[in-house]
Protein backbone atom coordinates (compact mmCIF):
# COMPACT_ATOMS: atom_id res chain seq x y z
CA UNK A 1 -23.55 -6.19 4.12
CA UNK A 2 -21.79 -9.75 3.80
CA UNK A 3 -18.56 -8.32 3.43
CA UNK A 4 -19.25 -6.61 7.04
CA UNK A 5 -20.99 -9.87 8.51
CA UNK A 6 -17.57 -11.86 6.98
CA UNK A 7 -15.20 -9.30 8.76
CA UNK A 8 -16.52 -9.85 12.12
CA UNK A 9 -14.96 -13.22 12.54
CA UNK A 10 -11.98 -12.65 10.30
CA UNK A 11 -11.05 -9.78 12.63
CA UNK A 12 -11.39 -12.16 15.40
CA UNK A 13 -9.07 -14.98 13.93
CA UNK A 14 -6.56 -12.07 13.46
CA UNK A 15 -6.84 -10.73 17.21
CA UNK A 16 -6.41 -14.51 19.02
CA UNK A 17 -3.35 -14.55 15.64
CA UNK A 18 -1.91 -11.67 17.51
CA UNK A 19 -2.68 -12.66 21.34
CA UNK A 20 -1.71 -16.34 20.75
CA UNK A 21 1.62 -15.84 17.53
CA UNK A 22 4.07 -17.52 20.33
CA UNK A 23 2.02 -20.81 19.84
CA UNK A 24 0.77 -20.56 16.27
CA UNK A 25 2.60 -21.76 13.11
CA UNK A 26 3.85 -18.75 11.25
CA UNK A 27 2.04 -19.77 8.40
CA UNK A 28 -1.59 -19.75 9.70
CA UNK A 29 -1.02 -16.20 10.75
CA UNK A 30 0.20 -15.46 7.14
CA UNK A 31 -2.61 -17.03 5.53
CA UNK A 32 -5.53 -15.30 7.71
CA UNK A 33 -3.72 -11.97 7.27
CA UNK A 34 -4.29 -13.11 3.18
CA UNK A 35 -7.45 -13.86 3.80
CA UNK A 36 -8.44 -10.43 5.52
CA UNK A 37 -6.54 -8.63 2.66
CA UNK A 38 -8.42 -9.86 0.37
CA UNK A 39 -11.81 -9.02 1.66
CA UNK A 40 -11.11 -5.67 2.34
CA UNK A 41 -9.90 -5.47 -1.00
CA UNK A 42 -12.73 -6.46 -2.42
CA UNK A 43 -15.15 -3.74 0.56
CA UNK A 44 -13.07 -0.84 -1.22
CA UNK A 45 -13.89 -2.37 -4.42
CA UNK A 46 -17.51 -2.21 -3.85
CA UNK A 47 -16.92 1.17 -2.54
CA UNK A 48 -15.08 2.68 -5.53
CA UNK A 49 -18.64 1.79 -7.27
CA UNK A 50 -20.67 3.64 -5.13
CA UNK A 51 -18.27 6.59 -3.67
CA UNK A 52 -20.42 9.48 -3.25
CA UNK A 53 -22.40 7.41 -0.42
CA UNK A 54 -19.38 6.56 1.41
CA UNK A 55 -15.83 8.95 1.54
CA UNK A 56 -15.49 12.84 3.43
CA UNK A 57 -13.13 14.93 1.87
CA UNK A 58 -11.10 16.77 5.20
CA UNK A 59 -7.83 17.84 6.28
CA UNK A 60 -5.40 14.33 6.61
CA UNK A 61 -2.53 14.05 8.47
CA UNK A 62 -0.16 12.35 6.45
CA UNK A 63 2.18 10.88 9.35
CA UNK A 64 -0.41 9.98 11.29
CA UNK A 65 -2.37 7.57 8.60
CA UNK A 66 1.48 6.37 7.97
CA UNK A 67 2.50 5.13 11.06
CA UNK A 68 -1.09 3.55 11.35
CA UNK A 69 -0.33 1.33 8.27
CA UNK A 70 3.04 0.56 9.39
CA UNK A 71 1.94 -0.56 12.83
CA UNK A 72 -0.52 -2.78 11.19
CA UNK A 73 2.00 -4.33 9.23
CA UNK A 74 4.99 -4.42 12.12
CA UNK A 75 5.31 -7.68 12.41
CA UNK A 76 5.90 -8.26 8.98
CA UNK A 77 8.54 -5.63 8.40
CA UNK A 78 10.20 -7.04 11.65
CA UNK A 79 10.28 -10.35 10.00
CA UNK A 80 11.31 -9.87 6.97
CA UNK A 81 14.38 -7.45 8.58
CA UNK A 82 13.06 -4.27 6.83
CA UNK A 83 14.35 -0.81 7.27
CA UNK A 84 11.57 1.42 7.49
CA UNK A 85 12.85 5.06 6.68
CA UNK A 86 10.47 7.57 7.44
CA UNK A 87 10.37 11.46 6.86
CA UNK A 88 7.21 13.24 6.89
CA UNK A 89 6.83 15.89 8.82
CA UNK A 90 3.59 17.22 9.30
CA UNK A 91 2.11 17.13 6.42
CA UNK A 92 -1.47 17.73 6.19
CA UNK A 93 -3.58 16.96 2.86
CA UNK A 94 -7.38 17.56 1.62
CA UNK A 95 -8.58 13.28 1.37
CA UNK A 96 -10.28 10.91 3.00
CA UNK A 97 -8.81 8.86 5.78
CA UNK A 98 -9.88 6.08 5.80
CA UNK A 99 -9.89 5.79 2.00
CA UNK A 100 -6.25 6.80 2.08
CA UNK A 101 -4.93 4.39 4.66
CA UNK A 102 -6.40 1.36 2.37
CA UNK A 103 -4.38 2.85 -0.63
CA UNK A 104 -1.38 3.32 1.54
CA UNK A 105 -1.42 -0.44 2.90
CA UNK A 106 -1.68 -1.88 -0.39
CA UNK A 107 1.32 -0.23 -1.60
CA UNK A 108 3.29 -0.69 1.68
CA UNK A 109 1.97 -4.32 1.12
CA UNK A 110 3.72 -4.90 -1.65
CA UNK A 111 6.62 -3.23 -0.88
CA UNK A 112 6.93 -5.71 1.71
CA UNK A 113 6.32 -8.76 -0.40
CA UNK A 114 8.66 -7.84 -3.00
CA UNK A 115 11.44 -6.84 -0.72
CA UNK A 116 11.89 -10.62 0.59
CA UNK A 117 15.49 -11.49 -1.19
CA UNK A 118 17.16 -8.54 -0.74
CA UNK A 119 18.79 -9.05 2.53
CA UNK A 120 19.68 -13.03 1.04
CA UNK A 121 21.06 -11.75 -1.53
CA UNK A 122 24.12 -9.60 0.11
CA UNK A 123 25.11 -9.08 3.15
CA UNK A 124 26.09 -5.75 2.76
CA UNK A 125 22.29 -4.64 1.51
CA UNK A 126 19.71 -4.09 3.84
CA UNK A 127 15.91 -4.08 2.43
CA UNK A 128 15.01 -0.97 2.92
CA UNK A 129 11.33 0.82 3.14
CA UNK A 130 11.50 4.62 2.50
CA UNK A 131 8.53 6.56 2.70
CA UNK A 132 8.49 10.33 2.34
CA UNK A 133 6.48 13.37 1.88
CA UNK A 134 7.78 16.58 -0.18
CA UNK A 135 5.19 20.01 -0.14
CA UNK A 136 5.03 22.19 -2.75
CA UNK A 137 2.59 25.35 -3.47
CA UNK A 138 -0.22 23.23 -5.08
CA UNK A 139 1.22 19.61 -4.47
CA UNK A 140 2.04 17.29 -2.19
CA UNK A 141 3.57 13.70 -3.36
CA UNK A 142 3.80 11.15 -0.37
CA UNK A 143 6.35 8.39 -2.09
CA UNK A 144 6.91 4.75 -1.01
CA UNK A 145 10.12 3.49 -2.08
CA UNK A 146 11.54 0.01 -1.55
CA UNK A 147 14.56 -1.78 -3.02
CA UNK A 148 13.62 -4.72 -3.70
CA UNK A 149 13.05 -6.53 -6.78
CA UNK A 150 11.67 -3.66 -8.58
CA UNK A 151 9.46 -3.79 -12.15
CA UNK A 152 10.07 -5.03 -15.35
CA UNK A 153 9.74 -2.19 -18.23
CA UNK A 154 7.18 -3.96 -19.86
CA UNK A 155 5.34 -4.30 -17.30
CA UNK A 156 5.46 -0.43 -15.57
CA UNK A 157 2.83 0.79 -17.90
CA UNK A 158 0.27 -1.93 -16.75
CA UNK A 159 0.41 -1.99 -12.83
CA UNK A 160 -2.46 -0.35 -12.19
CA UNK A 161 -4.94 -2.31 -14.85
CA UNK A 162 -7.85 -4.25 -13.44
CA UNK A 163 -6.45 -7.98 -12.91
CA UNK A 164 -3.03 -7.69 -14.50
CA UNK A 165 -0.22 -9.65 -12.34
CA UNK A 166 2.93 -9.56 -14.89
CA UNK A 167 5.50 -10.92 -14.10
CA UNK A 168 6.42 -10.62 -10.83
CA UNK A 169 2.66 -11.06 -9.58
CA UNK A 170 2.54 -14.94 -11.39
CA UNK A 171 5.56 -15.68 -8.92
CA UNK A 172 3.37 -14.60 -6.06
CA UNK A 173 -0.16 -15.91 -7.14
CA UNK A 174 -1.28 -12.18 -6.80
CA UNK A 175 -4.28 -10.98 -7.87
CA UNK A 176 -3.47 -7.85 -9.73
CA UNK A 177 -6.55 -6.50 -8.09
CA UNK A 178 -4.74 -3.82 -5.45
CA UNK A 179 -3.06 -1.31 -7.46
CA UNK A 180 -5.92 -1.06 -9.50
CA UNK A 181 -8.58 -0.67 -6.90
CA UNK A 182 -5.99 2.05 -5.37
CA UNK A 183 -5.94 3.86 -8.96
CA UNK A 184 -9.52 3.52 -8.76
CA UNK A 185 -10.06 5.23 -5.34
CA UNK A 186 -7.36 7.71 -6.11
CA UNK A 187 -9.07 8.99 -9.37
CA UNK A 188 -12.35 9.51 -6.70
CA UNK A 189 -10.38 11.34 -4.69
CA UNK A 190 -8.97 13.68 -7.36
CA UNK A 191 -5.56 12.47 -6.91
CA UNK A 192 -3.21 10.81 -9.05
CA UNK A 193 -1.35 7.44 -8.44
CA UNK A 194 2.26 7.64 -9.94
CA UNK A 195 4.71 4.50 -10.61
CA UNK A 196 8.47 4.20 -10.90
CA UNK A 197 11.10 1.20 -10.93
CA UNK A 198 14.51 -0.34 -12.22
CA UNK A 199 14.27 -3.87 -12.38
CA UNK A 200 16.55 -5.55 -9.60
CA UNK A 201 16.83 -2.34 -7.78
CA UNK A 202 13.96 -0.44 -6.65
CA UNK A 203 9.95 0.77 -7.62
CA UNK A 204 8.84 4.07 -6.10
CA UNK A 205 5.16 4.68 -5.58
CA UNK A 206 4.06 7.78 -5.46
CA UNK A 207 0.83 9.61 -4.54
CA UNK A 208 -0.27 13.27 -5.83
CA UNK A 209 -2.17 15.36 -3.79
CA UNK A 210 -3.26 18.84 -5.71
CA UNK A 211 -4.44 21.71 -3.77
CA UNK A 212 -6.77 22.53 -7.02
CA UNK A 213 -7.32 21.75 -10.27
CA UNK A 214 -4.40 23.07 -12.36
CA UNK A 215 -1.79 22.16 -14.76
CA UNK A 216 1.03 20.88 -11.96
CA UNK A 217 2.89 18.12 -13.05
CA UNK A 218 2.81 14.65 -12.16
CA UNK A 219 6.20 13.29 -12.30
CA UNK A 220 7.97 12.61 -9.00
């Protein structure tokens, strides 16, 4: 109930953000955008706890929830010169919506954060947000690809462990809390959360959607 009572006026601060950004420093927009992050990070937390009370398993359209997260996030993509590359038809998959577009927005989330030197660092590279859907008989994988700084090896294993940050998450003050709580909600679901990266070149997130309960691999 406080985390509902605390969104009210968060979601305000964002809204005048958004109606007044021509007249704001950049920087208070970033930090109340942090700030409602991290609240509804911690709502889907609580709700990963207590899931049978709160998610509907129905038919999700996949390019639908995506373009939802990506207008949320436009005006960071536009400022940060990304490339969004999408190709998902339509897709539809057995989840919860509203479950699913949290998971989806952390991962596009970091994409974004992690994408930042790429276009610095040649001229000739653009950083580039690829998101995708492939179908199969008893599978779907949705995959979120960026090239951006990518994942040390080291590091790959542990992404999605409660409050681990590694290396490139110390450089960013993150919590380590996002990829976990999306494990978390993915595992409610019945789907599985997959994770793939060169350092210095790209990471590739990918999620598994299974028709059923069978022995279908989970590699990309």
């Amino acid at each position: 109930m406080w985390i509902h009572e605390v969104k009210i006026p968060i979601a305000s601060l964002v809204l005048m953000c958004h109606n007044n950004k021509n007249e704001l420093d950049e920087k208070y927009i970033k930090q109340i955008k942090r700030l409602d992050n991290y609240v509804e990070q911690v709502l889907y937390y609580v709700r990963s706890s207590c899931s049978e009370k709160d998610y509907i398993i129905k038919d999700v359209n996949l390019e639908e929830v995506v373009g939802k997260v990506l207008m949320n996030n436009k005006d960071d993509i536009l400022g940060k010169n990304i490339e969004p590359q999408i190709n998902i038809k339509n897709i539809t998959v057995k989840s919860d919506k509203k479950w699913l577009e949290f998971i989806i927005n952390q991962i596009v989330n970091n994409s974004i954060k992690y994408c930042k030197n790429i276009a610095m660092s040649d001229n000739d590279t653009k950083a580039v947000l690829k998101i995708s859907a492939t179908e199969e008989k008893e599978k779907v994988i949705l995959s979120i690809y960026d090239n951006g700084i990518g994942i040390p090896n080291q590091d790959l294993k542990k992404i999605f462990e409660k409050s681990f940050t590694g290396d490139n998450g110390r450089k960013s003050s993150s919590t380590g809390m996002g990829l976990y709580i999306c494990r978390r909600l993915c595992e409610e679901l019945g789907h599985k959360i997959l994770a793939e990266s060169e350092p210095g070149k790209y990471t590739r997130i990918g999620i598994l959607f299974r028709e059923r309960e069978a022995d279908v691999p989970v590699g990309f």
